[in-house]
PDB file of N, CA and C in Angstrom:
ATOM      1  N   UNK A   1      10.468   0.595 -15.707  1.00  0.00           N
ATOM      2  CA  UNK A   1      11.047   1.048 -14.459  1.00  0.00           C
ATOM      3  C   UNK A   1      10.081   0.724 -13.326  1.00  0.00           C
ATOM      4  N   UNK A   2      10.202   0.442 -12.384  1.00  0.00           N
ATOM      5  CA  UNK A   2       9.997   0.180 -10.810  1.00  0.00           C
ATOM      6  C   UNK A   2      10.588  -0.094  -9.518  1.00  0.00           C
ATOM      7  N   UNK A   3       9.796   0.428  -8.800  1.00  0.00           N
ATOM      8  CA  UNK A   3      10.538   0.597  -7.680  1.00  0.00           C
ATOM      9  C   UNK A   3       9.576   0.317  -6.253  1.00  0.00           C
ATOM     10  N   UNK A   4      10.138  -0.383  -5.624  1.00  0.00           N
ATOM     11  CA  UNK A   4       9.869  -0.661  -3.836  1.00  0.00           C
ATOM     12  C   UNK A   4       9.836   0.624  -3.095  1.00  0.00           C
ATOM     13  N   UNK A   5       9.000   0.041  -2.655  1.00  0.00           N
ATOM     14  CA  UNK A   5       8.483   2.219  -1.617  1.00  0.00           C
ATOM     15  C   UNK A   5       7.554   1.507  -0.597  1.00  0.00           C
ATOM     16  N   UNK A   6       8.010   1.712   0.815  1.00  0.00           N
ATOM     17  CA  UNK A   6       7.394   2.227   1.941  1.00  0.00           C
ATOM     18  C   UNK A   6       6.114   2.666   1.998  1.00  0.00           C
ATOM     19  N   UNK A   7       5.432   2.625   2.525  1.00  0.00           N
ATOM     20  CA  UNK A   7       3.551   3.244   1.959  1.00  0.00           C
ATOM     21  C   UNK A   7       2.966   2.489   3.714  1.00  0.00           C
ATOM     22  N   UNK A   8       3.241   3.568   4.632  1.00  0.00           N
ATOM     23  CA  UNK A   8       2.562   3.346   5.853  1.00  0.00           C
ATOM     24  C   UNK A   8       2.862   2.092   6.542  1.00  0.00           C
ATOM     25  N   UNK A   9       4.136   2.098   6.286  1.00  0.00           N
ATOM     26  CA  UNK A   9       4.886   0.417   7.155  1.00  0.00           C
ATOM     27  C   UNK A   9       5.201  -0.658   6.552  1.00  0.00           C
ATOM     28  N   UNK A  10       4.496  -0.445   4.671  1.00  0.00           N
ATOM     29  CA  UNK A  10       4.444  -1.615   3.901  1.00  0.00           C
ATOM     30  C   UNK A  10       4.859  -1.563   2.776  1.00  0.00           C
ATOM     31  N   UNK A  11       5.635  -2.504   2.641  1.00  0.00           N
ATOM     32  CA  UNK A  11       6.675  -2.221   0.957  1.00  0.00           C
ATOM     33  C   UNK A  11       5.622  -2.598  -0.101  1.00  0.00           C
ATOM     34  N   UNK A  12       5.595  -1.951  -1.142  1.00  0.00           N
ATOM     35  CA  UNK A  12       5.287  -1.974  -2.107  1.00  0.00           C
ATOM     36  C   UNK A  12       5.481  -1.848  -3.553  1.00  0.00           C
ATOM     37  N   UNK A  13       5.716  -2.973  -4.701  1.00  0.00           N
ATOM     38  CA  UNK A  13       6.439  -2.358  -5.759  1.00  0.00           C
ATOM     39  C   UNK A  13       5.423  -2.269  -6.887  1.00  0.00           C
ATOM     40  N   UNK A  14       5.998  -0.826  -7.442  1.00  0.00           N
ATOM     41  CA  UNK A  14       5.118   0.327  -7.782  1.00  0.00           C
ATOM     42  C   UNK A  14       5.836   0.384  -8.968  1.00  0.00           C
ATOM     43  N   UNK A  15       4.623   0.701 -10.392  1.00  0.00           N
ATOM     44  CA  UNK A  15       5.244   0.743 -11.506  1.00  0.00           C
ATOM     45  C   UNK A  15       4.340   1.553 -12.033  1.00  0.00           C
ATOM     46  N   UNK A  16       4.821   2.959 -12.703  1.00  0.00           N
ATOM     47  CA  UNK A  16       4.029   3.746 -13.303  1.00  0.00           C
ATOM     48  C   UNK A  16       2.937   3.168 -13.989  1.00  0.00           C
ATOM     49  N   UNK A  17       1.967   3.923 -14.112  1.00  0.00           N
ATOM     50  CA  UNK A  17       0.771   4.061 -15.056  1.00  0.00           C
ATOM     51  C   UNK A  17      -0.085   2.635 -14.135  1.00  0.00           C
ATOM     52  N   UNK A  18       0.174   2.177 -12.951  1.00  0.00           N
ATOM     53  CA  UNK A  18      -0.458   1.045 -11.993  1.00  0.00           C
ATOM     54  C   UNK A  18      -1.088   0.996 -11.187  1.00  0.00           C
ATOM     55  N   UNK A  19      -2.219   0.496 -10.346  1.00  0.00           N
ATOM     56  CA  UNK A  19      -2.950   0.984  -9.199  1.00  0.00           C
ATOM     57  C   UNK A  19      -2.786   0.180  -8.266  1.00  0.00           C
ATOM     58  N   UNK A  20      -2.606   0.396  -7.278  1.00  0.00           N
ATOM     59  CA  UNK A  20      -2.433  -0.158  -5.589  1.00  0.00           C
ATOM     60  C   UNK A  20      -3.297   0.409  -4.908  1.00  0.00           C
ATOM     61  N   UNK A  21      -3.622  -1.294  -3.886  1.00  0.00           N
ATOM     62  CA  UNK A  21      -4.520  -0.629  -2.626  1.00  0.00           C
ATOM     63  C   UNK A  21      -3.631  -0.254  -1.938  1.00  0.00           C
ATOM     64  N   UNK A  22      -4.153   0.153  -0.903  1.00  0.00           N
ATOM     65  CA  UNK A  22      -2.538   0.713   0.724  1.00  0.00           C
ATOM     66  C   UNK A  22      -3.882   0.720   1.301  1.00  0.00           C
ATOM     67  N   UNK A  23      -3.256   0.677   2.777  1.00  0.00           N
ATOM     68  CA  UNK A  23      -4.238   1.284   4.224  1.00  0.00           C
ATOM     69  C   UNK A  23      -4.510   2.306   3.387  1.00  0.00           C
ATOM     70  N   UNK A  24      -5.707   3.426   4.557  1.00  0.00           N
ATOM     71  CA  UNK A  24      -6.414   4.335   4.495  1.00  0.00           C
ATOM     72  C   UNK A  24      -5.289   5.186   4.539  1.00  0.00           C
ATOM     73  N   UNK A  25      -5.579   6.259   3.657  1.00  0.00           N
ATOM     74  CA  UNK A  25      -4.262   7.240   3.193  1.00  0.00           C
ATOM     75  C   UNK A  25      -5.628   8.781   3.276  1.00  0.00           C
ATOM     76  N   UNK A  26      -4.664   9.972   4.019  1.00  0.00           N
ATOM     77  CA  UNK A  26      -5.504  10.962   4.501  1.00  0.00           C
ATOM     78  C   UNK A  26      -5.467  11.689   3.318  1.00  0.00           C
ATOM     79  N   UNK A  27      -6.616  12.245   3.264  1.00  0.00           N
ATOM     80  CA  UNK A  27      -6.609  13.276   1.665  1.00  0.00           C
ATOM     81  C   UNK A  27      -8.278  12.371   1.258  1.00  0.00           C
ATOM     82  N   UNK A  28      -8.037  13.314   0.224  1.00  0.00           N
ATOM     83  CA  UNK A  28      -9.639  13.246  -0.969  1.00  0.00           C
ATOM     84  C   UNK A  28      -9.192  12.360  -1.772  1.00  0.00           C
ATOM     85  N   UNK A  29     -10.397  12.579  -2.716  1.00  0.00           N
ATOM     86  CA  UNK A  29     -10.283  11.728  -3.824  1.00  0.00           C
ATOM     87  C   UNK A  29      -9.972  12.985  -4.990  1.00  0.00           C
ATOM     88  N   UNK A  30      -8.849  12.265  -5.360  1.00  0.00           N
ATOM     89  CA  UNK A  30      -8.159  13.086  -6.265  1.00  0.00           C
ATOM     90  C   UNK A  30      -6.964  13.650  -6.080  1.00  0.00           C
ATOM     91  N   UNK A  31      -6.742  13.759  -4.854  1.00  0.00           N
ATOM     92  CA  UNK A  31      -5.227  14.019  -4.106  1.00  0.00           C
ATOM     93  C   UNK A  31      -4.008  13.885  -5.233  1.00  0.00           C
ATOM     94  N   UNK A  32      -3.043  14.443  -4.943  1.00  0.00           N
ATOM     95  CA  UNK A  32      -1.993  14.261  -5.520  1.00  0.00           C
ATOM     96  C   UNK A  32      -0.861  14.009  -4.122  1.00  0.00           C
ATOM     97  N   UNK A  33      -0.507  12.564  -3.696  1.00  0.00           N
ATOM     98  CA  UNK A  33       0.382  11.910  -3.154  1.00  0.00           C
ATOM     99  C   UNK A  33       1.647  11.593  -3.229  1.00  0.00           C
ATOM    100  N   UNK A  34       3.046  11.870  -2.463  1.00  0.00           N
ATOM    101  CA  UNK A  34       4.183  12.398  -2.814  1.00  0.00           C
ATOM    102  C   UNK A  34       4.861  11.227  -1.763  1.00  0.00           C
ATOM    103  N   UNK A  35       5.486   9.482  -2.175  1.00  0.00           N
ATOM    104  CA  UNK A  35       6.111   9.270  -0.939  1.00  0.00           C
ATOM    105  C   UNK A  35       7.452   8.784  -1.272  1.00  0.00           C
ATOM    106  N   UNK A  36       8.385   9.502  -0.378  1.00  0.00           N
ATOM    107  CA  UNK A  36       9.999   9.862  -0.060  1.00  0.00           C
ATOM    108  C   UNK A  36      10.328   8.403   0.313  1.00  0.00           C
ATOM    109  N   UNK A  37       9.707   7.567   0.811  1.00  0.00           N
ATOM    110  CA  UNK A  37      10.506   6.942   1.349  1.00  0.00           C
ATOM    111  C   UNK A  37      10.868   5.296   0.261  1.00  0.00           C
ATOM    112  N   UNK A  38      11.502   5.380  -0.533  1.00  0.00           N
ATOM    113  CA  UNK A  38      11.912   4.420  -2.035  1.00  0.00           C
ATOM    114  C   UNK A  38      13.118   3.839  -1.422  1.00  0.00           C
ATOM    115  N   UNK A  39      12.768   2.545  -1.593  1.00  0.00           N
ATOM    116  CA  UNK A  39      13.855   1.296  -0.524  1.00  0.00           C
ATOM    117  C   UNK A  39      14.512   0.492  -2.405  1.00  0.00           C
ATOM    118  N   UNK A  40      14.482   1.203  -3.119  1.00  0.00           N
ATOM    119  CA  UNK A  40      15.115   0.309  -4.308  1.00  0.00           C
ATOM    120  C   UNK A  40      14.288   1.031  -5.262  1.00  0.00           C
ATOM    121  N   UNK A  41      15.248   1.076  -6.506  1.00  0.00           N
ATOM    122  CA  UNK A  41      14.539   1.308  -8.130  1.00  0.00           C
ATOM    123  C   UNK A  41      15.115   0.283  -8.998  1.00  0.00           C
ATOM    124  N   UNK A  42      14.505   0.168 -10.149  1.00  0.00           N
ATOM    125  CA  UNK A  42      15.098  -0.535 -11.214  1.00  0.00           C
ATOM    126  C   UNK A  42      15.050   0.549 -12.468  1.00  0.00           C
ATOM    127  N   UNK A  43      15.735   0.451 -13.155  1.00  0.00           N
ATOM    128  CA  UNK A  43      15.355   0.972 -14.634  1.00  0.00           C
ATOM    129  C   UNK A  43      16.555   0.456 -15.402  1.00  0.00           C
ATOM    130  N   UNK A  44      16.026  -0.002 -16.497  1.00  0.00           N
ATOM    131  CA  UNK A  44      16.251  -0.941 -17.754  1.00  0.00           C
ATOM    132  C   UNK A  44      17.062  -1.842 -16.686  1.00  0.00           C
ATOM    133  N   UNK A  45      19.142  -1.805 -17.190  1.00  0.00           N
ATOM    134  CA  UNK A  45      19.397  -3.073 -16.196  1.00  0.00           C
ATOM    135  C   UNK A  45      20.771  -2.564 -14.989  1.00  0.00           C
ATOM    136  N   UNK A  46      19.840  -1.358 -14.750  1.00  0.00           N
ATOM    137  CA  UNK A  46      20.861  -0.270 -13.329  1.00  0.00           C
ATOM    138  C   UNK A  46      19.573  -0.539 -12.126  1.00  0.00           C
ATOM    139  N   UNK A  47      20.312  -1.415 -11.524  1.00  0.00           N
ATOM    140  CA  UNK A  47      19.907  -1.373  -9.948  1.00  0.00           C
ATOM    141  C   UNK A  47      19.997  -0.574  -9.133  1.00  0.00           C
ATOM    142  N   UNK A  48      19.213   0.330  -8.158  1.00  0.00           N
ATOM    143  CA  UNK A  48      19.969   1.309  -7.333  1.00  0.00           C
ATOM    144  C   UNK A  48      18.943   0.441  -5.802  1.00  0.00           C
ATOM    145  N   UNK A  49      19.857   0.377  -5.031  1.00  0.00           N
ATOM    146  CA  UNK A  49      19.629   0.204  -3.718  1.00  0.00           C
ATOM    147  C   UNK A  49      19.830   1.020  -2.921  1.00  0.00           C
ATOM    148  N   UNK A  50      18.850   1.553  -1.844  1.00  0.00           N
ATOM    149  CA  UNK A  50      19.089   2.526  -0.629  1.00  0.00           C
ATOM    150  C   UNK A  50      20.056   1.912   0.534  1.00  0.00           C
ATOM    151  N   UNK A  51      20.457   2.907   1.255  1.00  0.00           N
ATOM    152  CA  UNK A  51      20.525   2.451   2.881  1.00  0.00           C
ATOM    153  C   UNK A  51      20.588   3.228   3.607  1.00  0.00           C
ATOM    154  N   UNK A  52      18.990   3.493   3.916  1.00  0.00           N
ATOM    155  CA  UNK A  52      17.975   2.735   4.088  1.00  0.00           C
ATOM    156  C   UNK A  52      16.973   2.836   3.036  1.00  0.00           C
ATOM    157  N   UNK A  53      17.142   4.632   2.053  1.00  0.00           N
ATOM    158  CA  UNK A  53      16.333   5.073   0.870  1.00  0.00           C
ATOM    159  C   UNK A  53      17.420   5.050  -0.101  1.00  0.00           C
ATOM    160  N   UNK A  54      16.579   5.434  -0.813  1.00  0.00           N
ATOM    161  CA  UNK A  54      17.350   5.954  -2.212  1.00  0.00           C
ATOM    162  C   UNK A  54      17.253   7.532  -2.537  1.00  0.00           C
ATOM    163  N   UNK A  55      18.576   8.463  -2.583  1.00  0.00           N
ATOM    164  CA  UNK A  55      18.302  10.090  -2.309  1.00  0.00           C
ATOM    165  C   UNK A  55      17.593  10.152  -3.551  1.00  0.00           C
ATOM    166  N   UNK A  56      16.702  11.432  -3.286  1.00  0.00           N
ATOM    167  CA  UNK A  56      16.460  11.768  -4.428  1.00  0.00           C
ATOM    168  C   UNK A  56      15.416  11.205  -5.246  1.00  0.00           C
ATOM    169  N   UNK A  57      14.455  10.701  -5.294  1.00  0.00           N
ATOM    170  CA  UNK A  57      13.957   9.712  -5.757  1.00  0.00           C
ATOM    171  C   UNK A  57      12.702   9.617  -5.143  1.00  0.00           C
ATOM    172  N   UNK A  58      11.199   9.924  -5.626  1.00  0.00           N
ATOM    173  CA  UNK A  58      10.468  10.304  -5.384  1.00  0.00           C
ATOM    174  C   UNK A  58       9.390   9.579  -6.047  1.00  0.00           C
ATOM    175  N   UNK A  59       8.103   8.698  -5.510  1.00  0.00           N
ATOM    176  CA  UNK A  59       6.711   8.368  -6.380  1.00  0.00           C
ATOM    177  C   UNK A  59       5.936   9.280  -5.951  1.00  0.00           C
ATOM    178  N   UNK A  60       5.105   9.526  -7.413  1.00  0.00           N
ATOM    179  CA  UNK A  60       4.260  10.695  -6.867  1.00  0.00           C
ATOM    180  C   UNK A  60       3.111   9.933  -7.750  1.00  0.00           C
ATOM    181  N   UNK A  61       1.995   9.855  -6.937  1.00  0.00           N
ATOM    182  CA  UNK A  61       0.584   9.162  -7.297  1.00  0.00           C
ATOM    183  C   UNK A  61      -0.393   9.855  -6.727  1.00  0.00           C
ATOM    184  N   UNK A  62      -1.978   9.127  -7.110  1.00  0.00           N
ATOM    185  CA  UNK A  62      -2.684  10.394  -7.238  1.00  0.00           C
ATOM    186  C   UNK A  62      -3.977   9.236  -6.233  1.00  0.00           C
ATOM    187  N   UNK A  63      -4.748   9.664  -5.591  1.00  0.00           N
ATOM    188  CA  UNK A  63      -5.732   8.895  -5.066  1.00  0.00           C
ATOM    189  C   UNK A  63      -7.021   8.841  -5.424  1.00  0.00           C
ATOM    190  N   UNK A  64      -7.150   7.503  -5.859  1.00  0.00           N
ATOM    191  CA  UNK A  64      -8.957   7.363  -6.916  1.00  0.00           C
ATOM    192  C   UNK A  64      -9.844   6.756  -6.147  1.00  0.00           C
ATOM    193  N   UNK A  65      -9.828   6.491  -4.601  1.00  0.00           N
ATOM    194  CA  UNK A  65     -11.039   6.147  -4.113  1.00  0.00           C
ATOM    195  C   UNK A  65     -10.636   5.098  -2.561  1.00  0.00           C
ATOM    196  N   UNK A  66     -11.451   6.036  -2.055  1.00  0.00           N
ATOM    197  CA  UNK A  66     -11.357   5.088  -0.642  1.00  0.00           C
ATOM    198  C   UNK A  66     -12.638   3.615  -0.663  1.00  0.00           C
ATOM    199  N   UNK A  67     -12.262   2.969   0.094  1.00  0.00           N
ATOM    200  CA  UNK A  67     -13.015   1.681  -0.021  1.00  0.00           C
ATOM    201  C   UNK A  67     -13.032   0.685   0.894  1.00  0.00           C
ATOM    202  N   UNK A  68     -13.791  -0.583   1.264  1.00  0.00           N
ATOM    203  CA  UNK A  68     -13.533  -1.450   2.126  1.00  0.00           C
ATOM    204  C   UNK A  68     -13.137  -2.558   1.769  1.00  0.00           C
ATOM    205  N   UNK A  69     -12.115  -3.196   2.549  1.00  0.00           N
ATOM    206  CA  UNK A  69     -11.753  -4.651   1.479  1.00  0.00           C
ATOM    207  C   UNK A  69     -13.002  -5.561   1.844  1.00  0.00           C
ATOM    208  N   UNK A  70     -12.931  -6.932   1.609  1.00  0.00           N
ATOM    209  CA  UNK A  70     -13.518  -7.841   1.707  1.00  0.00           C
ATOM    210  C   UNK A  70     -14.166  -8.376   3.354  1.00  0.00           C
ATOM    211  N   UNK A  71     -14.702  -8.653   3.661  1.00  0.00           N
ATOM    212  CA  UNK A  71     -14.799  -9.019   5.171  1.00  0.00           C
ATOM    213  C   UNK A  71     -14.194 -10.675   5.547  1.00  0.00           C
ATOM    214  N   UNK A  72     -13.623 -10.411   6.825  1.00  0.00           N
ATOM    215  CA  UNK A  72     -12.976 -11.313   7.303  1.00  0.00           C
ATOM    216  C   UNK A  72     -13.523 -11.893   8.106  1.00  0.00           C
ATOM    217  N   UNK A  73     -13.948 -13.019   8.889  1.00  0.00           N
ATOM    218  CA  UNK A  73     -14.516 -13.848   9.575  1.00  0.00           C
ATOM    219  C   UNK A  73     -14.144 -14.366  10.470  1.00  0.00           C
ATOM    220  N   UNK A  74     -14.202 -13.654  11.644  1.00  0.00           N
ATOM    221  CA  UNK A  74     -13.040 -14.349  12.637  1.00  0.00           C
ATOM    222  C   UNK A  74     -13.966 -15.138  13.706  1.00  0.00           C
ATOM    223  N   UNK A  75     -14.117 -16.967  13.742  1.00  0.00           N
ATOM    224  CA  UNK A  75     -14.844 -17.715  14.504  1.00  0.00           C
ATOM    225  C   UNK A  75     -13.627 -18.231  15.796  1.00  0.00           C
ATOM    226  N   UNK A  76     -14.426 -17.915  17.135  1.00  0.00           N
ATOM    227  CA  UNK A  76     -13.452 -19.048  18.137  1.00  0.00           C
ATOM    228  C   UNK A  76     -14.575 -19.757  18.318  1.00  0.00           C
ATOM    229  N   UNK A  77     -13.715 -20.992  19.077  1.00  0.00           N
ATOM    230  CA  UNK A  77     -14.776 -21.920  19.635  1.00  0.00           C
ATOM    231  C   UNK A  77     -13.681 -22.465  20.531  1.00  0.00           C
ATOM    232  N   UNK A  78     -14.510 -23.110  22.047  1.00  0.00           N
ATOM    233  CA  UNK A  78     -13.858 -24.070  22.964  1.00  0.00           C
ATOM    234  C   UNK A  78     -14.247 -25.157  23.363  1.00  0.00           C
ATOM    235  N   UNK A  79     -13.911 -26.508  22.227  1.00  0.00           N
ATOM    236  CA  UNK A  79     -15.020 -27.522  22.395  1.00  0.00           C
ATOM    237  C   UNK A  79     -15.464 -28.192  23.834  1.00  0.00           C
ATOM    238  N   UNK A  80     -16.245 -28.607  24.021  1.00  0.00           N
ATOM    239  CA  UNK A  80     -17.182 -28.821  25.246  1.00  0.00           C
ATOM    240  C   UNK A  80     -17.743 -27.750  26.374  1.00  0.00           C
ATOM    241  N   UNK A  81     -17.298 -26.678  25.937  1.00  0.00           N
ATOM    242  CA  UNK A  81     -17.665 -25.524  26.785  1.00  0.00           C
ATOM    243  C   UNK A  81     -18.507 -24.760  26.598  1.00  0.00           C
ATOM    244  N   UNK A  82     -18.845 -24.891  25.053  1.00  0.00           N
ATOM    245  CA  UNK A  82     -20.484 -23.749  25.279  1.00  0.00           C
ATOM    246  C   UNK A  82     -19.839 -22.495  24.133  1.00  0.00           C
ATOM    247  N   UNK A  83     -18.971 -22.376  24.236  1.00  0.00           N
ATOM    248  CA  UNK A  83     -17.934 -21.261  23.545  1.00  0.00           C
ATOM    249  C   UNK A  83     -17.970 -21.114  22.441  1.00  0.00           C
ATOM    250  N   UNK A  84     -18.556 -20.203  21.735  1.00  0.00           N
ATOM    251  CA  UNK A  84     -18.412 -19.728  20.077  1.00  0.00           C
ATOM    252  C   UNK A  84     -18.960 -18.395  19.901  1.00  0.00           C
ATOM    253  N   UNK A  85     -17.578 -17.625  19.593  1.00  0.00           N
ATOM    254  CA  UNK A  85     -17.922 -16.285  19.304  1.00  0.00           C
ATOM    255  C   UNK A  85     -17.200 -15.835  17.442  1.00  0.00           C
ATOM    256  N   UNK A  86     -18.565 -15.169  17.258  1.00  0.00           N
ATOM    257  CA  UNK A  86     -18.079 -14.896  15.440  1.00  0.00           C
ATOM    258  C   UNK A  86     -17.937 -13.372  15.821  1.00  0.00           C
ATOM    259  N   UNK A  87     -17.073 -13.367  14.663  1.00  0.00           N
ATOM    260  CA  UNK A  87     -16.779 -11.665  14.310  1.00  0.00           C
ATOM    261  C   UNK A  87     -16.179 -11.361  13.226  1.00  0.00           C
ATOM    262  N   UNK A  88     -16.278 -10.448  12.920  1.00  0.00           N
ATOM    263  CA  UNK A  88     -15.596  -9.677  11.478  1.00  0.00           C
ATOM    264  C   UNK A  88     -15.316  -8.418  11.249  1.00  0.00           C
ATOM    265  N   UNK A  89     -14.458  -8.604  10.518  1.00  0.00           N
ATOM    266  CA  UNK A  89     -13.587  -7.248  10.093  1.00  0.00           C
ATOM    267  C   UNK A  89     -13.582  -7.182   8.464  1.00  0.00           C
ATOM    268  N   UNK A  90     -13.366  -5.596   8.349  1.00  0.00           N
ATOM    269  CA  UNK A  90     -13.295  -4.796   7.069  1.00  0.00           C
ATOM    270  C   UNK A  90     -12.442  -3.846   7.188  1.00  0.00           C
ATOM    271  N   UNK A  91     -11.520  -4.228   6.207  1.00  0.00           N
ATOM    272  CA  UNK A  91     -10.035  -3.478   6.061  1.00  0.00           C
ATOM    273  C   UNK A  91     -10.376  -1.579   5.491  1.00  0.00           C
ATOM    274  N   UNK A  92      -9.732  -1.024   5.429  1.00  0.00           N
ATOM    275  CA  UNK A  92     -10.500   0.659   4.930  1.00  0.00           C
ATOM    276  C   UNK A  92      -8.968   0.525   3.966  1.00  0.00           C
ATOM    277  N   UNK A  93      -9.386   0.373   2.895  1.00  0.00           N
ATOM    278  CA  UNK A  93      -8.379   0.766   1.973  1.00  0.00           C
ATOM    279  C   UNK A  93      -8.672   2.016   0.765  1.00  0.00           C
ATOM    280  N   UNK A  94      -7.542   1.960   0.177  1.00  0.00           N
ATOM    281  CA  UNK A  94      -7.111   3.600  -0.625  1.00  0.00           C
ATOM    282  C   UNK A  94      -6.679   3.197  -2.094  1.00  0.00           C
ATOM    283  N   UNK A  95      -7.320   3.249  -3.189  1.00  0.00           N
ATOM    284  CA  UNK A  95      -6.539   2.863  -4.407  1.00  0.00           C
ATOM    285  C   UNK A  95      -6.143   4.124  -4.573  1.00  0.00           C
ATOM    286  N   UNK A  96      -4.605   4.076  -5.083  1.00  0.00           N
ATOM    287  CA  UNK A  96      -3.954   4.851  -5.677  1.00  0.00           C
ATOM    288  C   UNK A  96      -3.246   4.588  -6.934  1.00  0.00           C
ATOM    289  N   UNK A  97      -3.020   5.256  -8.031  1.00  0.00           N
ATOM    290  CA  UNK A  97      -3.016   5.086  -8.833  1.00  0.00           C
ATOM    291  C   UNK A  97      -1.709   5.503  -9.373  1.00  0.00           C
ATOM    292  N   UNK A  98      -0.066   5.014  -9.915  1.00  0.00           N
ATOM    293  CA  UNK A  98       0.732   5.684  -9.733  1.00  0.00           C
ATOM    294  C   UNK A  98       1.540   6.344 -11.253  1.00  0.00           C
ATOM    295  N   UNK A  99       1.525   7.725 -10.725  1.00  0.00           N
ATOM    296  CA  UNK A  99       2.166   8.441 -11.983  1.00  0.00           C
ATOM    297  C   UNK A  99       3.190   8.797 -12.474  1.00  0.00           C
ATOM    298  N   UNK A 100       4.101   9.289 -11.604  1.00  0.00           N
ATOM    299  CA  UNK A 100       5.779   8.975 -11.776  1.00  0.00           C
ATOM    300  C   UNK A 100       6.816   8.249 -10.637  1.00  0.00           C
ATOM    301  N   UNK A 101       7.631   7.710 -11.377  1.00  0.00           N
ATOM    302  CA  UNK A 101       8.641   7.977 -10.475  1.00  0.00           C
ATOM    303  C   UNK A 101      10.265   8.450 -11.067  1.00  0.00           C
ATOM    304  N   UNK A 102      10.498   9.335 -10.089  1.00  0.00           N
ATOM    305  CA  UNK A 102      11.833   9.839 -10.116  1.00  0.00           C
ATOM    306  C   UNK A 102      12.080  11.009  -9.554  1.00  0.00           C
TER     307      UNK A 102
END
């Protein structure tokens, strides 16, 4: 069974006993995480599609650790002008780890 779920603006498909990063998600480590908003399930060969959710129908996962992703490298340059600026970024992500759905 799995299912597509919403997770702070971003679909995600989520299959018990699985871990996902997401953005930074508020809570501890160890949280128990509850999100409503399930845009599709599967189980065995019954499709259920929302519009826009699916009632009833609930992932509930648990949170094992905040973290930073990888760093990103962002170079400009404007050739003949002198121009080159570096910079970088680090994403704040959340593994969660998921335990049911339904």
């Amino acid at each position: 069974m799995y299912a597509i779920v919403e997770i702070q603006g971003q679909q995600f498909k989520v299959e018990a006993g699985k871990k996902v990063y997401v953005h930074r998600l508020a809570g501890n480590e160890g949280d128990a995480v509850t999100f409503d908003k399930v845009l599709l399930t599967q189980n065995g060969n019954s499709v259920s599609v929302g519009s826009p959710t699916v009632n009833g129908v609930k992932v509930n996962a648990k949170i094992l650790s905040h973290l930073k992703d990888d760093k990103v490298k962002i170079f400009k340059k404007k050739r003949r002008k002198g121009y080159k600026v570096t910079n970088g970024h680090r994403q704040a992500l959340t593994q969660i780890a998921i335990e049911s759905i339904g």
